[in-house]
C-alpha atoms as a PDB file:
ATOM      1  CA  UNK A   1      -3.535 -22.757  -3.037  1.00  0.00           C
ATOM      2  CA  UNK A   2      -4.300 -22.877  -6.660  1.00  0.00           C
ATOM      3  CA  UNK A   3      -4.581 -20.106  -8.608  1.00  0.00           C
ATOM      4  CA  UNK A   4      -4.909 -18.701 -12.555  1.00  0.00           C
ATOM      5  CA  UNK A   5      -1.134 -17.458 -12.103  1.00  0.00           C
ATOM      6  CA  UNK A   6       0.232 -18.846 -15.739  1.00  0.00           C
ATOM      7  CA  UNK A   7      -2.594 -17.150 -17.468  1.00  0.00           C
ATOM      8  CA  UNK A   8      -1.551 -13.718 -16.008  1.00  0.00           C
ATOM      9  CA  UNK A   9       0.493 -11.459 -18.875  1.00  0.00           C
ATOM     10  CA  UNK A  10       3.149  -9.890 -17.392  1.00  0.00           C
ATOM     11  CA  UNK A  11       3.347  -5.851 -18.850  1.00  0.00           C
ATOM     12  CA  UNK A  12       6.003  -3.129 -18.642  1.00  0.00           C
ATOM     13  CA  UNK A  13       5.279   0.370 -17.540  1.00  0.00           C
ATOM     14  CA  UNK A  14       7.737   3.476 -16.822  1.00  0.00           C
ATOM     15  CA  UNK A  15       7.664   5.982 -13.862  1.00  0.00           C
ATOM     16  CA  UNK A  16       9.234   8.460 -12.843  1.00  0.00           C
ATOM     17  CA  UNK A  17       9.724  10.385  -9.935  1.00  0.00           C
ATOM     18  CA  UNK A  18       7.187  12.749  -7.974  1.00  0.00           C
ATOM     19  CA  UNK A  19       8.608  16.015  -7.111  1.00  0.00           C
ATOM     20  CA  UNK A  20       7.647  16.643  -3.488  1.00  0.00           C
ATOM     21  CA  UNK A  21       4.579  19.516  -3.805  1.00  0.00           C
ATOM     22  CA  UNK A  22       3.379  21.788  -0.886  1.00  0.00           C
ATOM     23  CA  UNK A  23       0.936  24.915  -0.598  1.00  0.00           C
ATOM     24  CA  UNK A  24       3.530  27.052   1.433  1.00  0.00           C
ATOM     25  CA  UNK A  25       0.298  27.156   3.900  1.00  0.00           C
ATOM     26  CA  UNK A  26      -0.994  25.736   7.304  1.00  0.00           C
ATOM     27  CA  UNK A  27      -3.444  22.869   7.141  1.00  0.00           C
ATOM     28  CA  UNK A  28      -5.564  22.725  10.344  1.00  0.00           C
ATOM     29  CA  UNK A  29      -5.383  19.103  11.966  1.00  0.00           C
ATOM     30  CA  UNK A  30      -8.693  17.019  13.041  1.00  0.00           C
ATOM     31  CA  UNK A  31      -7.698  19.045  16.703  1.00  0.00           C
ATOM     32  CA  UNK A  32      -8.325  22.488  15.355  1.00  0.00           C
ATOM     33  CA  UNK A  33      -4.277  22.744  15.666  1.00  0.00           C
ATOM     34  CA  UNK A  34      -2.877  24.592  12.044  1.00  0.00           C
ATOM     35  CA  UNK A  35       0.622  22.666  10.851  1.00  0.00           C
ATOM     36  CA  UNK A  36       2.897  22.915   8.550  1.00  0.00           C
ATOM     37  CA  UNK A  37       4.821  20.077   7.474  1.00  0.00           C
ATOM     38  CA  UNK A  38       6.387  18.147   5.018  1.00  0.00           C
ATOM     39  CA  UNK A  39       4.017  15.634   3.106  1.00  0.00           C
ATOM     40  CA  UNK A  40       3.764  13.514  -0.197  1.00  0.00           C
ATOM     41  CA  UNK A  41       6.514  12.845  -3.339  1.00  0.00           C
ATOM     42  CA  UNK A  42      10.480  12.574  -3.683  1.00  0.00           C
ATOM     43  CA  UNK A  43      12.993  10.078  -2.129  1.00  0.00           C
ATOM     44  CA  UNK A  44      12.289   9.794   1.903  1.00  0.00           C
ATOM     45  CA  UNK A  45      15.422   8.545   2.392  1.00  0.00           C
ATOM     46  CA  UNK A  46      15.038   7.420   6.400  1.00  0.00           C
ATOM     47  CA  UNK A  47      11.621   6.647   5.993  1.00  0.00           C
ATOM     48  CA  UNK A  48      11.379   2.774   4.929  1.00  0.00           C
ATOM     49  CA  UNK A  49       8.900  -0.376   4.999  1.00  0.00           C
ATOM     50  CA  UNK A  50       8.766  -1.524   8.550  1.00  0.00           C
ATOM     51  CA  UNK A  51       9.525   1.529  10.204  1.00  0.00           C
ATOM     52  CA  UNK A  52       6.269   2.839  12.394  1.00  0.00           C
ATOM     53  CA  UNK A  53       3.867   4.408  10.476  1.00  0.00           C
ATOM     54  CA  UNK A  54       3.247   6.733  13.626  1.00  0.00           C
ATOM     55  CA  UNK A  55       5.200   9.622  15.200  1.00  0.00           C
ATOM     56  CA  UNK A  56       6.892  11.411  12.030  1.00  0.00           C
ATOM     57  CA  UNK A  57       6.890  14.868  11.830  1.00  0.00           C
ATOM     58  CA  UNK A  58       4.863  14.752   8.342  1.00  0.00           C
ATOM     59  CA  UNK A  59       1.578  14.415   7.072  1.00  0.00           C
ATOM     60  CA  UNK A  60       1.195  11.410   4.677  1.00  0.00           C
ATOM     61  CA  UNK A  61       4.448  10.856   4.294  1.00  0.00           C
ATOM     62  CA  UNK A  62       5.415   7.819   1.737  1.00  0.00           C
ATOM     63  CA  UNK A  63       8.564   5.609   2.458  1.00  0.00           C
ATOM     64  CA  UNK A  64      11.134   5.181   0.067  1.00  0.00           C
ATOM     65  CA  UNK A  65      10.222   6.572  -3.266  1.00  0.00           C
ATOM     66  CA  UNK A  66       7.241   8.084  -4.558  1.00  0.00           C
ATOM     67  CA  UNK A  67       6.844   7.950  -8.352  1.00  0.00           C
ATOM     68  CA  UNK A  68       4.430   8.724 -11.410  1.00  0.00           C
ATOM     69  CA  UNK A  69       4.289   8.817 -15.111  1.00  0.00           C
ATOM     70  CA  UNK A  70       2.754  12.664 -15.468  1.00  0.00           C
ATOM     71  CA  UNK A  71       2.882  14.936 -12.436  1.00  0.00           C
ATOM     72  CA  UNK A  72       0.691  17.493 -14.477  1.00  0.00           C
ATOM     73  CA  UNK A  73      -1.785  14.981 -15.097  1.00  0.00           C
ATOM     74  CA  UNK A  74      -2.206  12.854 -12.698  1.00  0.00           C
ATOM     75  CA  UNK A  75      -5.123  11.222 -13.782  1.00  0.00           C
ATOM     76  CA  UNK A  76      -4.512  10.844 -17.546  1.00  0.00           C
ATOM     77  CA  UNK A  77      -5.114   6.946 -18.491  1.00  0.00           C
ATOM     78  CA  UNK A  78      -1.507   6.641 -19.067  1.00  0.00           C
ATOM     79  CA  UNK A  79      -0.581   7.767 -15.586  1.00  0.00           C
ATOM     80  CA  UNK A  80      -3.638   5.893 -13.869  1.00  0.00           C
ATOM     81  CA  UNK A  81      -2.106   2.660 -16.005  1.00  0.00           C
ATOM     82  CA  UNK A  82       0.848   2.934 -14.391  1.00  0.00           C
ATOM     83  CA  UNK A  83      -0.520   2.793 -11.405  1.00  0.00           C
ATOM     84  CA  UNK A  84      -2.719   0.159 -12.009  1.00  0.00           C
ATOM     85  CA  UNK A  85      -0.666  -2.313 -13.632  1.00  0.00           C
ATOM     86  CA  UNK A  86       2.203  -2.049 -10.618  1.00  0.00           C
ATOM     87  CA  UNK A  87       1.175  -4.861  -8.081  1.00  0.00           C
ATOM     88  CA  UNK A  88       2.752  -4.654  -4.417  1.00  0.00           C
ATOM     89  CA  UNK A  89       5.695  -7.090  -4.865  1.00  0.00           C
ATOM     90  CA  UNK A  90       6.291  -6.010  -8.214  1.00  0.00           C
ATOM     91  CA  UNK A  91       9.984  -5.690  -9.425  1.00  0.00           C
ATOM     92  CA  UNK A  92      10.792  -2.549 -10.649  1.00  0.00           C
ATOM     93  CA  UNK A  93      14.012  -1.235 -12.049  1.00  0.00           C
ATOM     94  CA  UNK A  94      16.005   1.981 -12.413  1.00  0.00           C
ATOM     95  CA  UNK A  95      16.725   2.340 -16.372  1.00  0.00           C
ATOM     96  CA  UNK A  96      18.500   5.666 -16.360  1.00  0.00           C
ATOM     97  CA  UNK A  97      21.538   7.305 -14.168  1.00  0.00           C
ATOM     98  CA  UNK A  98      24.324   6.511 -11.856  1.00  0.00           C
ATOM     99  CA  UNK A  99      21.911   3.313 -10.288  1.00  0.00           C
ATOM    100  CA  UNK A 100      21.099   2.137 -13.752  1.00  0.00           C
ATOM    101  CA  UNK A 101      20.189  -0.996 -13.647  1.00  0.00           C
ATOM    102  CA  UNK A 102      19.431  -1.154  -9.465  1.00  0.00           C
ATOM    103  CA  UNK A 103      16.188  -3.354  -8.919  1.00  0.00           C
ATOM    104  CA  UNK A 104      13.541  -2.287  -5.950  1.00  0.00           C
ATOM    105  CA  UNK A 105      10.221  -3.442  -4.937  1.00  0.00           C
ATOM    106  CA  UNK A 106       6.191  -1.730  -5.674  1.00  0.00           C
ATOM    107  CA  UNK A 107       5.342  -1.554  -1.531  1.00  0.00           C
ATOM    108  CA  UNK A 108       1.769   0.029  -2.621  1.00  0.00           C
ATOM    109  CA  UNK A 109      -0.909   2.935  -4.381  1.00  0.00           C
ATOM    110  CA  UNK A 110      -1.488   6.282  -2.971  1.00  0.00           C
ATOM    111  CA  UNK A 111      -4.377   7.247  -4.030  1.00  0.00           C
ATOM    112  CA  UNK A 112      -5.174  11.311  -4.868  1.00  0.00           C
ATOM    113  CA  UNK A 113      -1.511  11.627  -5.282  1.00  0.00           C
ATOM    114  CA  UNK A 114      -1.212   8.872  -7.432  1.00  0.00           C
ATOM    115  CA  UNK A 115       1.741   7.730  -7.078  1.00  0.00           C
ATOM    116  CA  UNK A 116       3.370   4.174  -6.593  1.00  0.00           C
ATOM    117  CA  UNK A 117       5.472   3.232  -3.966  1.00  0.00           C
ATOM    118  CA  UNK A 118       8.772   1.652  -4.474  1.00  0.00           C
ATOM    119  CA  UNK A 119      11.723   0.269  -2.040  1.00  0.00           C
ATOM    120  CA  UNK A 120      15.244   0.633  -2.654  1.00  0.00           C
ATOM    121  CA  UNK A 121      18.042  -0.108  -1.115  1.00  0.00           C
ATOM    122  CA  UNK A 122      20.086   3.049   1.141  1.00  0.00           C
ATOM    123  CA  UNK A 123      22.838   2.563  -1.472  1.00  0.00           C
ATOM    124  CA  UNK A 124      20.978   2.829  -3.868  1.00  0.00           C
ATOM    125  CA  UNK A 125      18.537   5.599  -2.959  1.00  0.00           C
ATOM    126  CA  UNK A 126      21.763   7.677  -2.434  1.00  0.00           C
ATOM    127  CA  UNK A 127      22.373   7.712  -6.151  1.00  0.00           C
ATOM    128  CA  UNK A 128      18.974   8.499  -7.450  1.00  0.00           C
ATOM    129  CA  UNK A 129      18.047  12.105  -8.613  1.00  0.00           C
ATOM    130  CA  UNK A 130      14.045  13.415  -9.282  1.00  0.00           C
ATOM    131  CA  UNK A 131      15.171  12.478 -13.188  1.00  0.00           C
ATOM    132  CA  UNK A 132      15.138   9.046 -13.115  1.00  0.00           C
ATOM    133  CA  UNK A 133      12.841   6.584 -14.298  1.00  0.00           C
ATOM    134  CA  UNK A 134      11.738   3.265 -13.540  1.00  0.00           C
ATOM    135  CA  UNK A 135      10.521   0.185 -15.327  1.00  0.00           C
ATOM    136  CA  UNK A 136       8.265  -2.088 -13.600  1.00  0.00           C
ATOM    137  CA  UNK A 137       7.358  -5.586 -14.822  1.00  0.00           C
ATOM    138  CA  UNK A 138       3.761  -5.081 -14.437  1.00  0.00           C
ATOM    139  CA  UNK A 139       2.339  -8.530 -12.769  1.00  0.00           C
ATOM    140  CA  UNK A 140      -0.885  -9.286 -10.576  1.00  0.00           C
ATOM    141  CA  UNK A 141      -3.702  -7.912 -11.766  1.00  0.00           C
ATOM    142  CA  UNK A 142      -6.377 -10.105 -13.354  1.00  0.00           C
ATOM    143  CA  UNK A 143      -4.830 -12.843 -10.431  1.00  0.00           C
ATOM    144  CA  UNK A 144      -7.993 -15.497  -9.090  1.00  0.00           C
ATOM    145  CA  UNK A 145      -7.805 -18.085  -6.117  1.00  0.00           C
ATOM    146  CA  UNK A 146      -9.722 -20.977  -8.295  1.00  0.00           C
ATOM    147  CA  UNK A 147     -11.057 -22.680  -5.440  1.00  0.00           C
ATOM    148  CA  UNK A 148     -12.433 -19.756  -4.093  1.00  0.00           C
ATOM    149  CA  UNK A 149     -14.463 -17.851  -6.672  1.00  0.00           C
ATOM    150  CA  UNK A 150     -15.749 -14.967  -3.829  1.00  0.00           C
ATOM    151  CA  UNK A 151     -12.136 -13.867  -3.199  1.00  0.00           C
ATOM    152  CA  UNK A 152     -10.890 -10.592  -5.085  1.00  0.00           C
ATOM    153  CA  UNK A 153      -7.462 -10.011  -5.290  1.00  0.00           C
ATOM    154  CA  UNK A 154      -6.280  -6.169  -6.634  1.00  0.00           C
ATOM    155  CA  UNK A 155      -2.433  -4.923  -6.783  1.00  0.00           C
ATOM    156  CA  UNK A 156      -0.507  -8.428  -5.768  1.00  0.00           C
ATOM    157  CA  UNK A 157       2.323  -9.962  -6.759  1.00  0.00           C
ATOM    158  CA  UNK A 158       1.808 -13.846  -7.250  1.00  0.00           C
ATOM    159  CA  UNK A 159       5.282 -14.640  -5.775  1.00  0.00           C
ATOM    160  CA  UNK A 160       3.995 -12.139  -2.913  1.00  0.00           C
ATOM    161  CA  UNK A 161       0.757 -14.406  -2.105  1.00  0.00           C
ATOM    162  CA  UNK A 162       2.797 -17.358  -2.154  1.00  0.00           C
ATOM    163  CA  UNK A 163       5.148 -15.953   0.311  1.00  0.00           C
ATOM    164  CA  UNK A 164       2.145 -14.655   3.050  1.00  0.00           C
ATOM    165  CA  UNK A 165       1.501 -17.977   4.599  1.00  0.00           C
ATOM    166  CA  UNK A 166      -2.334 -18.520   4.172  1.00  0.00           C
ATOM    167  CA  UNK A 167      -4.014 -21.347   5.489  1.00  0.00           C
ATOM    168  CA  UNK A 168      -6.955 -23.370   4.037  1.00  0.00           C
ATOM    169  CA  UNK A 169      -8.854 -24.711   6.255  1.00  0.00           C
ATOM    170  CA  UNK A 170     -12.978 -25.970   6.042  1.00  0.00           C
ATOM    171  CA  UNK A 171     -13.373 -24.058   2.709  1.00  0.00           C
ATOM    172  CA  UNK A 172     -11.972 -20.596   4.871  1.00  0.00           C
ATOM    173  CA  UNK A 173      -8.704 -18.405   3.961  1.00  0.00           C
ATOM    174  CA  UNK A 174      -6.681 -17.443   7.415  1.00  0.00           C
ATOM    175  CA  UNK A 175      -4.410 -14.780   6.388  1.00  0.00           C
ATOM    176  CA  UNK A 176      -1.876 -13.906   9.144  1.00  0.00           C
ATOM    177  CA  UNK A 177      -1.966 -10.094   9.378  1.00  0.00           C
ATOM    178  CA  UNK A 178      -0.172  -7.967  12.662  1.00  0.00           C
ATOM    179  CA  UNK A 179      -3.689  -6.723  13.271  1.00  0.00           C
ATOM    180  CA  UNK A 180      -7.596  -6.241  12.907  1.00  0.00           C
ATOM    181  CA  UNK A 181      -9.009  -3.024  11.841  1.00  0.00           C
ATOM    182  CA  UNK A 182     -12.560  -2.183  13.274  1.00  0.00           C
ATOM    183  CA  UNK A 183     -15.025  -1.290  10.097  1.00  0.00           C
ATOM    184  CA  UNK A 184     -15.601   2.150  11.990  1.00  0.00           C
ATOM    185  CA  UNK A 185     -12.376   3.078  11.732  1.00  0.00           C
ATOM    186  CA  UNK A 186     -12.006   3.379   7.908  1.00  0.00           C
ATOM    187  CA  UNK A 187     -12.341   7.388   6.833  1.00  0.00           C
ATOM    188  CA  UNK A 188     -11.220   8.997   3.176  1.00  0.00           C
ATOM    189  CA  UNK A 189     -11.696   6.969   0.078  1.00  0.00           C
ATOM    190  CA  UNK A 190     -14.815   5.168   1.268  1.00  0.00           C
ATOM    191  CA  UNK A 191     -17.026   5.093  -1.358  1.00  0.00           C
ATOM    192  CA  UNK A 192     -14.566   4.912  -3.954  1.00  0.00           C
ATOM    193  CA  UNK A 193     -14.237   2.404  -7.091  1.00  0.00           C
ATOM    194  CA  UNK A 194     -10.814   2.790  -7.157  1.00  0.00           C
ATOM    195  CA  UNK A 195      -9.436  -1.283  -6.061  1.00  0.00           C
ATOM    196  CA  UNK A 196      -7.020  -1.747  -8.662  1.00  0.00           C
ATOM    197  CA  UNK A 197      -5.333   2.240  -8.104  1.00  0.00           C
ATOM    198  CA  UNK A 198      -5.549   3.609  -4.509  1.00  0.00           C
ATOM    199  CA  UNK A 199      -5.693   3.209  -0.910  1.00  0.00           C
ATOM    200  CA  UNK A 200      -8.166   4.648   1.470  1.00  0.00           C
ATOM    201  CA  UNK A 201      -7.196   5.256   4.952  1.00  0.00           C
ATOM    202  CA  UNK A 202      -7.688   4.359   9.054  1.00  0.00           C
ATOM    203  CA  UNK A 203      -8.791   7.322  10.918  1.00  0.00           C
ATOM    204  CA  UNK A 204      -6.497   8.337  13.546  1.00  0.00           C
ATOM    205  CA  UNK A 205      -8.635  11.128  16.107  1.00  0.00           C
ATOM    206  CA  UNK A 206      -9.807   8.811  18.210  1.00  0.00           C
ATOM    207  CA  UNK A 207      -6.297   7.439  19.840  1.00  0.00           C
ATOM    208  CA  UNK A 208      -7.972   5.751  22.350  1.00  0.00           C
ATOM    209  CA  UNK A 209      -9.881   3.555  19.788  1.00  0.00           C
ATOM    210  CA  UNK A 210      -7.027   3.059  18.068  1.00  0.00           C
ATOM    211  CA  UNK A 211      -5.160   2.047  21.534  1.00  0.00           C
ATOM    212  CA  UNK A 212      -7.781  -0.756  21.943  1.00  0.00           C
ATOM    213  CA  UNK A 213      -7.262  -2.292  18.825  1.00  0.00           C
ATOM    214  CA  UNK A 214      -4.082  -2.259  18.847  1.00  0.00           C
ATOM    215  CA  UNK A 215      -3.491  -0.031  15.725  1.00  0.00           C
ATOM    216  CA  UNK A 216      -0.776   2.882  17.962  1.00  0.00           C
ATOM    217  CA  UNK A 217       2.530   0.549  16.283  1.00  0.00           C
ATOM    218  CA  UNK A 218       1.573  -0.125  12.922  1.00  0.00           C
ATOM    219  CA  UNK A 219       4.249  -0.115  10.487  1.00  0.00           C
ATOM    220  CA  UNK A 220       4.703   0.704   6.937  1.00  0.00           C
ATOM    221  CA  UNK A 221       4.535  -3.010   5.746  1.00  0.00           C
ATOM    222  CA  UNK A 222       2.127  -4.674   7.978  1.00  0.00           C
ATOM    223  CA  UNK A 223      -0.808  -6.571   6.890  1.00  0.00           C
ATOM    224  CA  UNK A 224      -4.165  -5.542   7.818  1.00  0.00           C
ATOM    225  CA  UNK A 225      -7.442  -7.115   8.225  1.00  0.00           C
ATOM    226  CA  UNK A 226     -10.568  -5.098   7.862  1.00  0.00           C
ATOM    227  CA  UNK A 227     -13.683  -5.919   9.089  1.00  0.00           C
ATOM    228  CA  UNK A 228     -16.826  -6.120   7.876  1.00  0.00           C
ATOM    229  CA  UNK A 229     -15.525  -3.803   4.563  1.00  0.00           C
ATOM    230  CA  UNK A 230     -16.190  -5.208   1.300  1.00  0.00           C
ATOM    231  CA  UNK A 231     -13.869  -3.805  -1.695  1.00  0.00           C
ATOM    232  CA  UNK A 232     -15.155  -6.214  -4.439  1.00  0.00           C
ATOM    233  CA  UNK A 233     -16.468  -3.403  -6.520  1.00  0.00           C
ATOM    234  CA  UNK A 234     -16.176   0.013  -4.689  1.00  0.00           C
ATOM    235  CA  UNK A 235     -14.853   0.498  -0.449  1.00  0.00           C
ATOM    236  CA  UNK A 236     -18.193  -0.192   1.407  1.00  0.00           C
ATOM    237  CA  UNK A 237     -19.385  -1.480   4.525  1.00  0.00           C
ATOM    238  CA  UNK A 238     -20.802  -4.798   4.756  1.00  0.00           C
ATOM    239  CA  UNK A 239     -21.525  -7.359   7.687  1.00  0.00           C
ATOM    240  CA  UNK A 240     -19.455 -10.195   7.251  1.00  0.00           C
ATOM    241  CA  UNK A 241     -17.645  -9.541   4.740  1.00  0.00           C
ATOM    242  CA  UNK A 242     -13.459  -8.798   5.197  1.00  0.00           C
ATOM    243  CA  UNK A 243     -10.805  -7.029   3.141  1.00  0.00           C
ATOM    244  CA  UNK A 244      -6.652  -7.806   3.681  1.00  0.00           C
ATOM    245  CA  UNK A 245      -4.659  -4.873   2.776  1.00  0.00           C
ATOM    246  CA  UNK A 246      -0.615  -3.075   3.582  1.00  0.00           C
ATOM    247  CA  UNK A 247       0.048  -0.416   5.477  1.00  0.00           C
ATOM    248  CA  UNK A 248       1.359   2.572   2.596  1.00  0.00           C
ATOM    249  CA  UNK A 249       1.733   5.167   3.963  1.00  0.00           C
ATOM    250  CA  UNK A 250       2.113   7.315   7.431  1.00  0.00           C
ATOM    251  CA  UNK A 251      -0.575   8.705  10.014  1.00  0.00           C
ATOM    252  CA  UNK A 252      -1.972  11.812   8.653  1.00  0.00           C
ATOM    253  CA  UNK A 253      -3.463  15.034  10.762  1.00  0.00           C
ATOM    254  CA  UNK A 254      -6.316  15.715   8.918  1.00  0.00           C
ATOM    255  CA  UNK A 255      -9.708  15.001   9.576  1.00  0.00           C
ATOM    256  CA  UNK A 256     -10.779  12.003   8.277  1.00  0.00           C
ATOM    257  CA  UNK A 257      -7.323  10.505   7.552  1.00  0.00           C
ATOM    258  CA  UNK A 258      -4.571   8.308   9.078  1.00  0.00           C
ATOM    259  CA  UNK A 259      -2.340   5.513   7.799  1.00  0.00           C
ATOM    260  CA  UNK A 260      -3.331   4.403   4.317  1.00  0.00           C
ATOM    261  CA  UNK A 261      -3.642   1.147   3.590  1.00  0.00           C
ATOM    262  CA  UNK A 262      -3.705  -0.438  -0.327  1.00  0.00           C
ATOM    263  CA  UNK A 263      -6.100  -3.425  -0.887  1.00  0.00           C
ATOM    264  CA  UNK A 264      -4.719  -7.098  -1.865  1.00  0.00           C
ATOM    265  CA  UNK A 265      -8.013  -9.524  -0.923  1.00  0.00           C
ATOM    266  CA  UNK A 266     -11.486  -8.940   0.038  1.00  0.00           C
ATOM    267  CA  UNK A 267     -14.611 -10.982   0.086  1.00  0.00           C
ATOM    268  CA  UNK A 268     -18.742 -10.213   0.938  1.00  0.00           C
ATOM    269  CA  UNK A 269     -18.851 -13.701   2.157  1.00  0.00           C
ATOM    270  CA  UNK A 270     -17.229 -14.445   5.580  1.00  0.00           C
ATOM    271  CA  UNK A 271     -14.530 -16.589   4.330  1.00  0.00           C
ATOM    272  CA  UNK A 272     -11.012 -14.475   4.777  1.00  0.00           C
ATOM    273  CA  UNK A 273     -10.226 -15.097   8.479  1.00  0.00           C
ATOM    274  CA  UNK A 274      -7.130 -13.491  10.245  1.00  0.00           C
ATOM    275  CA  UNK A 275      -4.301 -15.205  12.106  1.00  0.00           C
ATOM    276  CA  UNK A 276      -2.741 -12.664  14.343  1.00  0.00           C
ATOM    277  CA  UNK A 277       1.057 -12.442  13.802  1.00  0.00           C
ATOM    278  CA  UNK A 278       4.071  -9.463  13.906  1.00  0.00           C
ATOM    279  CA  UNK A 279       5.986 -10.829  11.397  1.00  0.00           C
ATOM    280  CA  UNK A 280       2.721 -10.197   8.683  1.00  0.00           C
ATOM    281  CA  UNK A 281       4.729  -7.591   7.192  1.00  0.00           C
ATOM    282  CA  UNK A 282       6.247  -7.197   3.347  1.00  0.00           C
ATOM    283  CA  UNK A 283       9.274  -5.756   4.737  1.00  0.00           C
ATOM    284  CA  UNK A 284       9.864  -8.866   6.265  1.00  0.00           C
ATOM    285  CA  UNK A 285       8.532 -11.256   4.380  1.00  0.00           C
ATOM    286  CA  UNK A 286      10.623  -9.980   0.763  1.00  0.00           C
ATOM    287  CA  UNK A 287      13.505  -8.637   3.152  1.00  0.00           C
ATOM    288  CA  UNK A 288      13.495  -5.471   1.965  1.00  0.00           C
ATOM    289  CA  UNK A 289      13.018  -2.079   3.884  1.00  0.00           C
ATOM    290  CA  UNK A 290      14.089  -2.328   7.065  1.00  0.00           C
ATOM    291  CA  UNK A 291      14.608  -5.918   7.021  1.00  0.00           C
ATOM    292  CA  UNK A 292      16.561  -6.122   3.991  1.00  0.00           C
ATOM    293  CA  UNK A 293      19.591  -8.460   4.017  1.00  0.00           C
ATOM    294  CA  UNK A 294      22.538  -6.794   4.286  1.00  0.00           C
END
C-alpha cells in the first residue's frame, strides 16, 4: 500500500505523568446504582493492552500509564500538542529516573482527560514514580494512503499500518479488526472535531446489544470497525461510510459511556471493509502488553 510516509516530519514532545484525580463522591451509574471507584491517571500497573476491557472494578480506567504535559491545564495548546502529535505506535521514552532511558509504546488518546496512553514493560513500570517524564518521537500525523484519496488516517504510526495486515482488493481496504461496532452504539464524544486528540466511546447499558455483536470480550488493544460513522472532519453518522479505531480504555458506568475507542482510518465512501479476526489487536501485533516477549 503506498503511502506519503517519507514526507512525514518526525517531532519530539515531553509528558509527564497524570496524577490519578477523584471527587471523593458517588457517581450514579446508567442503572440509577451510585459508585465509587477508582478511575482515570497514574501507573495501572495490572491493567495492560490485551487484557479485557470489561469486568474491572473502575470506571474508565486506562492501562499502563496515563500521561500529560500540564495537569492544570489540560487544554493549553502545548498540552493538546502533545497529545496530538503522539500517534498509537509511537515510541516513547523515559528521560528522567531510575528507568532512564526505558522505551514504551503510545496505545491511544483519552479524550476530556487528555491524556496519552503509553505501554511499558512490568519491569519497568515498577521503577517509575508520578515525576517522570517522557519523550515521544512524534510520528503519524499528516500520514495519506495515495491510492486512496477518501481514506483519513489520525494518530498512527506508519510502522503500525504496515504491521495491521490490510488487503487491497477491487479499489476496497479490508482491515482485519476482532469486531464490528453497530453505528447505534457510539455515545459521548459524538459530535466532536476532536480526530487528531481524543476518543469517543461504545455505550455499554444495553448488554444484550452488546451480547449480539459480540462487543462483551473486547480488549484493550483490539481493532474496531464502526459502521456507518464518518470521522473525516468531526464523529458523525453517515450511511456507508466506516471508521477503524483501538480499544483505549475500559467499560465505563455512566450513562452514555463504555469502552473508548481512539480513531486510526475512516472514510464517507464505502471503501474500508472489515475482515473479522482475534488476533486484530496492537498488543499483539507490536508484542507489547500482554503479549510482550518475554
Amino acid at each position: 500500500m503506498r503511502t506519503n510516509r517519507d514526507r512525514l516530519v518526525m517531532i519530539s514532545v515531553q509528558g509527564t505523568i497524570s496524577n490519578p484525580e477523584h471527587t471523593g463522591r458517588h457517581s450514579v451509574s446508567h442503572s440509577g446504582e451510585p459508585f465509587l471507584l477508582p478511575g482515570t491517571g497514574g501507573i495501572t500497573y495490572n491493567v495492560r493492552v490485551g487484557d479485557c476491557a470489561f469486568g474491572w472494578e473502575v470506571d474508565h480506567v486506562e492501562p499502563g500509564v496515563s500521561t500529560l504535559l500540564d495537569q492544570k491545564d489540560r487544554n493549553s495548546p502545548q498540552n493538546r500538542g502533545y497529545h496530538f502529535y503522539s500517534c498509537v505506535g509511537n515510541e516513547a521514552k523515559v528521560v528522567t529516573g531510575d528507568a532512564k532511558g526505558a522505551k514504551g509504546i503510545v496505545t491511544g488518546h483519552h479524550g476530556g482527560a487528555e491524556h496519552i496512553l503509553i505501554d511499558f514493560s512490568e519491569e519497568v513500570l515498577d521503577k517509575l514514580t508520578l515525576d517522570d517524564k517522557f519523550l515521544i518521537k512524534g510520528f503519524g500525523q499528516g500520514l495519506k494512503l495515495l491510492d486512496y484519496p477518501d481514506v483519513h488516517v489520525y494518530n498512527l504510526d506508519p510502522n503500525l499500518l504496515e504491521k495491521m495486515g490490510i488487503i487491497e482488493k477491487n479499489g476496497e481496504l479490508h482491515v482485519p479488526v476482532v469486531a464490528v461496532v453497530p453505528p447505534f452504539l457510539m455515545g459521548s464524544g459524538i459530535g466532536s472535531t476532536t480526530m487528531g486528540t481524543g476518543d469517543y466511546d461504545i455505550m455499554t447499558a444495553d448488554y444484550n446489544a452488546l451480547k449480539e455483536y459480540g462487543l462483551t470480550e473486547l480488549r484493550f488493544g483490539d481493532l474496531v470497525y464502526i459502521q456507518d460513522h464518518d470521522n473525516s472532519y468531526g464523529r458523525c453518522y453517515r450511511k456507508g461510510a466506516a471508521s477503524i479505531g483501538v480499544i483505549i480504555h475500559s467499560d465505563c458506568k455512566l450513562a452514555g459511556h463504555g469502552p473508548g475507542v481512539t480513531i486510526l482510518m475512516t472514510c464517507a465512501k464505502s471503501i474500508l471493509k472489515p475482515i473479522i479476526s482475534q488476533d486484530a489487536n496492537i498488543a499483539k501485533i507490536l508484542k507489547i502488553g500482554r503479549f510482550e516477549e518475554k
